[in-house]
C-alpha atoms as a PDB file:
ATOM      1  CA  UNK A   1      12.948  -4.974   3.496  1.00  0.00           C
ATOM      2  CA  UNK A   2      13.975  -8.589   3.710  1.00  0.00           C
ATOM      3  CA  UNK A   3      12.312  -9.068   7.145  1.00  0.00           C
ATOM      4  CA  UNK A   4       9.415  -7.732   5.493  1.00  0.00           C
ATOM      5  CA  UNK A   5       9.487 -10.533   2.699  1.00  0.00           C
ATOM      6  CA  UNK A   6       9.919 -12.924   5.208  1.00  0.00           C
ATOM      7  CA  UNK A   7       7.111 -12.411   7.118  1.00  0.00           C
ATOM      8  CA  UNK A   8       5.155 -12.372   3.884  1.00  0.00           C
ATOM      9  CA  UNK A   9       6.285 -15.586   3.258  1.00  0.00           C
ATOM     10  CA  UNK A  10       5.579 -16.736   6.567  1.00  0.00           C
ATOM     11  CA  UNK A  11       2.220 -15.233   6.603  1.00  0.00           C
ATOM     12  CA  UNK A  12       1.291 -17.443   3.072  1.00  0.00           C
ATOM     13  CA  UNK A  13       2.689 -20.668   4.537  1.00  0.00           C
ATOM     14  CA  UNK A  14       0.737 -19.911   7.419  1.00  0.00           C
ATOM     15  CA  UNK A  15      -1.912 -19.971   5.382  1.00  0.00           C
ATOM     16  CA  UNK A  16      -1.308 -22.702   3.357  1.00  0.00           C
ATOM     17  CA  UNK A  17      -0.831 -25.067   6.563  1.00  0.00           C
ATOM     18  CA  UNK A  18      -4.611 -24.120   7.619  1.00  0.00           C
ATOM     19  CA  UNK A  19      -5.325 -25.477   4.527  1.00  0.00           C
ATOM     20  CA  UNK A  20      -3.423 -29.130   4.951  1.00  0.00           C
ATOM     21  CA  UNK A  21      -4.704 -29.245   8.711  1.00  0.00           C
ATOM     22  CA  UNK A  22      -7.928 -30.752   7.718  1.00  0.00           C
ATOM     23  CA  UNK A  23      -5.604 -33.400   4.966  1.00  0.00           C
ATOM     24  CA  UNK A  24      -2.668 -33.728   6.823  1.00  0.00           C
ATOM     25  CA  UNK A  25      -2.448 -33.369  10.781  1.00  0.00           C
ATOM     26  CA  UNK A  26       1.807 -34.403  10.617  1.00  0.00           C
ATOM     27  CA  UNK A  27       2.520 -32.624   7.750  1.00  0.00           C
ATOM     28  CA  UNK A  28       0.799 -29.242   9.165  1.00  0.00           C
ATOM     29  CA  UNK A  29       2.279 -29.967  12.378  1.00  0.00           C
ATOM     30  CA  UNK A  30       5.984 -30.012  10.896  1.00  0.00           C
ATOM     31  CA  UNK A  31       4.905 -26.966   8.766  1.00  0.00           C
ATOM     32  CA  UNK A  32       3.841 -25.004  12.134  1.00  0.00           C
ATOM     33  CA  UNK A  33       7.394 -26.106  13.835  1.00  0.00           C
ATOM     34  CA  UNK A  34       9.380 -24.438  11.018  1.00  0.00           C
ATOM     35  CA  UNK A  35       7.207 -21.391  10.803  1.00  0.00           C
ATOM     36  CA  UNK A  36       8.411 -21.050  14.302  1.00  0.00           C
ATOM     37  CA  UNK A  37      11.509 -21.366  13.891  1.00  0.00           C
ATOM     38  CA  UNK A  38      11.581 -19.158  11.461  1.00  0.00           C
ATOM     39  CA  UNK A  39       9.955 -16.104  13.270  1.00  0.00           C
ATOM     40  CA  UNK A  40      12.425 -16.444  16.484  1.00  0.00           C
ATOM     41  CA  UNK A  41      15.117 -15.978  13.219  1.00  0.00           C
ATOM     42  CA  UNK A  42      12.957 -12.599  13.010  1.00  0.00           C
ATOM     43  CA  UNK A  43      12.988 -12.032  16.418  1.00  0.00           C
ATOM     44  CA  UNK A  44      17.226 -12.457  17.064  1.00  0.00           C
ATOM     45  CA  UNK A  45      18.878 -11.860  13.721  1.00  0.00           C
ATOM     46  CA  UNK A  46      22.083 -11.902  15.592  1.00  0.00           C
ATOM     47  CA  UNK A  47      23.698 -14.118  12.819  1.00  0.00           C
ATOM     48  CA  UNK A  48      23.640 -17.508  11.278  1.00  0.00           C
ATOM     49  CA  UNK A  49      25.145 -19.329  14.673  1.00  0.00           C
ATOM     50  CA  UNK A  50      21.653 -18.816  17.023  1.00  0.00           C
ATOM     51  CA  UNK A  51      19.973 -21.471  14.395  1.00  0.00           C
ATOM     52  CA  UNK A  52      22.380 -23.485  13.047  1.00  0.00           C
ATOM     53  CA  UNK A  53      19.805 -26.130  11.496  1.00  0.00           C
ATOM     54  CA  UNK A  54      17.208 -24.147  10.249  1.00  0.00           C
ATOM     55  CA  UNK A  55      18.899 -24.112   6.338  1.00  0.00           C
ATOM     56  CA  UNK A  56      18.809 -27.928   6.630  1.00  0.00           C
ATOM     57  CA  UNK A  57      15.461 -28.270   8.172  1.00  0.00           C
ATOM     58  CA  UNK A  58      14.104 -26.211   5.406  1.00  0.00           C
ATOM     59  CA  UNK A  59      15.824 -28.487   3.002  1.00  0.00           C
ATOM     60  CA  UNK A  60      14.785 -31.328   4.154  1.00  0.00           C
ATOM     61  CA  UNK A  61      10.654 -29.651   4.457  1.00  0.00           C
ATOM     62  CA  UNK A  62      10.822 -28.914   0.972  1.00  0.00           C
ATOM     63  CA  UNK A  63      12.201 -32.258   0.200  1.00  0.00           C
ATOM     64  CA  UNK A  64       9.831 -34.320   1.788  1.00  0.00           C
ATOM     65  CA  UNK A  65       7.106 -32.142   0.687  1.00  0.00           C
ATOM     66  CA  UNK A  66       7.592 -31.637  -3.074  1.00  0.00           C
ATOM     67  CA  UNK A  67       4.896 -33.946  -4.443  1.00  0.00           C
ATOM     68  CA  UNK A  68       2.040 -34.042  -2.046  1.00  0.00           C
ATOM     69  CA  UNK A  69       2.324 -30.081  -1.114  1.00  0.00           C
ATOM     70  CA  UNK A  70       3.204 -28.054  -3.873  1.00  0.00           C
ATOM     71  CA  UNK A  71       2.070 -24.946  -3.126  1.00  0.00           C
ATOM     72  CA  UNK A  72       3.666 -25.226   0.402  1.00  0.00           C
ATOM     73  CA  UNK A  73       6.909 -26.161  -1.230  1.00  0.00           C
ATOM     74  CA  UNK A  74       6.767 -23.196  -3.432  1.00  0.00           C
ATOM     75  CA  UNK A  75       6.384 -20.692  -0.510  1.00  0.00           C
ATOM     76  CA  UNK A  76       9.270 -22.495   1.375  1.00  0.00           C
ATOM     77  CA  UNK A  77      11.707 -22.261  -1.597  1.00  0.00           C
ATOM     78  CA  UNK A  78      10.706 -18.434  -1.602  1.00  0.00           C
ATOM     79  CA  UNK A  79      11.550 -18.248   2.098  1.00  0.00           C
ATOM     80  CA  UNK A  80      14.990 -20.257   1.487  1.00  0.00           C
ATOM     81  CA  UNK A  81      15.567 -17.305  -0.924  1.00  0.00           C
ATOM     82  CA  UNK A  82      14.604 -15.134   1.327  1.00  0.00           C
ATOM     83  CA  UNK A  83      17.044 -16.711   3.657  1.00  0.00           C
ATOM     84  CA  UNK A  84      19.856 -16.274   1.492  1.00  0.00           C
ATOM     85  CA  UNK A  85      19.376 -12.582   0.688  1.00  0.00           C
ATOM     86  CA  UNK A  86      19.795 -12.340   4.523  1.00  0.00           C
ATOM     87  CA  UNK A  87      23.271 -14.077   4.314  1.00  0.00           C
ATOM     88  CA  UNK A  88      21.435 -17.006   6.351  1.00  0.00           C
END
């Protein structure tokens, strides 16, 4: 079921970066590197070690994109949940 939320997730922010493609070519680019980071998570959920960054490159995503993206930010903060729930 988690997996399942995930890709939801993944499948809004997805979304969302087609959206800031046009507005922001860096900031969608950065956006696209995490989403695929995120789906070889889906692909090996062997445990926390295979991507030992990805909780602080989320953090510092949502960080850096709180005030110009804040739909984007939502949907990451729902995928850091997300995260969690999955003991990542």
């Amino acid at each position: 079921m988690t997996n399942i939320k995930l890709k939801e997730e993944l499948e809004k922010l997805r979304s969302e970066v087609k959206q800031l493609a046009t507005e922001n070519i860096e900031a969608s680019s950065k956006l696209e590197a995490l989403i695929s980071e995120l789906e070889k998570k889906l692909e090996e959920p062997t445990g926390t070690d295979n991507h030992p960054g990805l909780v602080e490159d989320m953090k510092d995503t949502i960080s850096q994109f709180e005030t110009e993206h804040p739909r984007a930010t939502a949907i990451l903060n729902d995928i850091m949940v997300t995260l969690s729930n999955m003991g990542i």
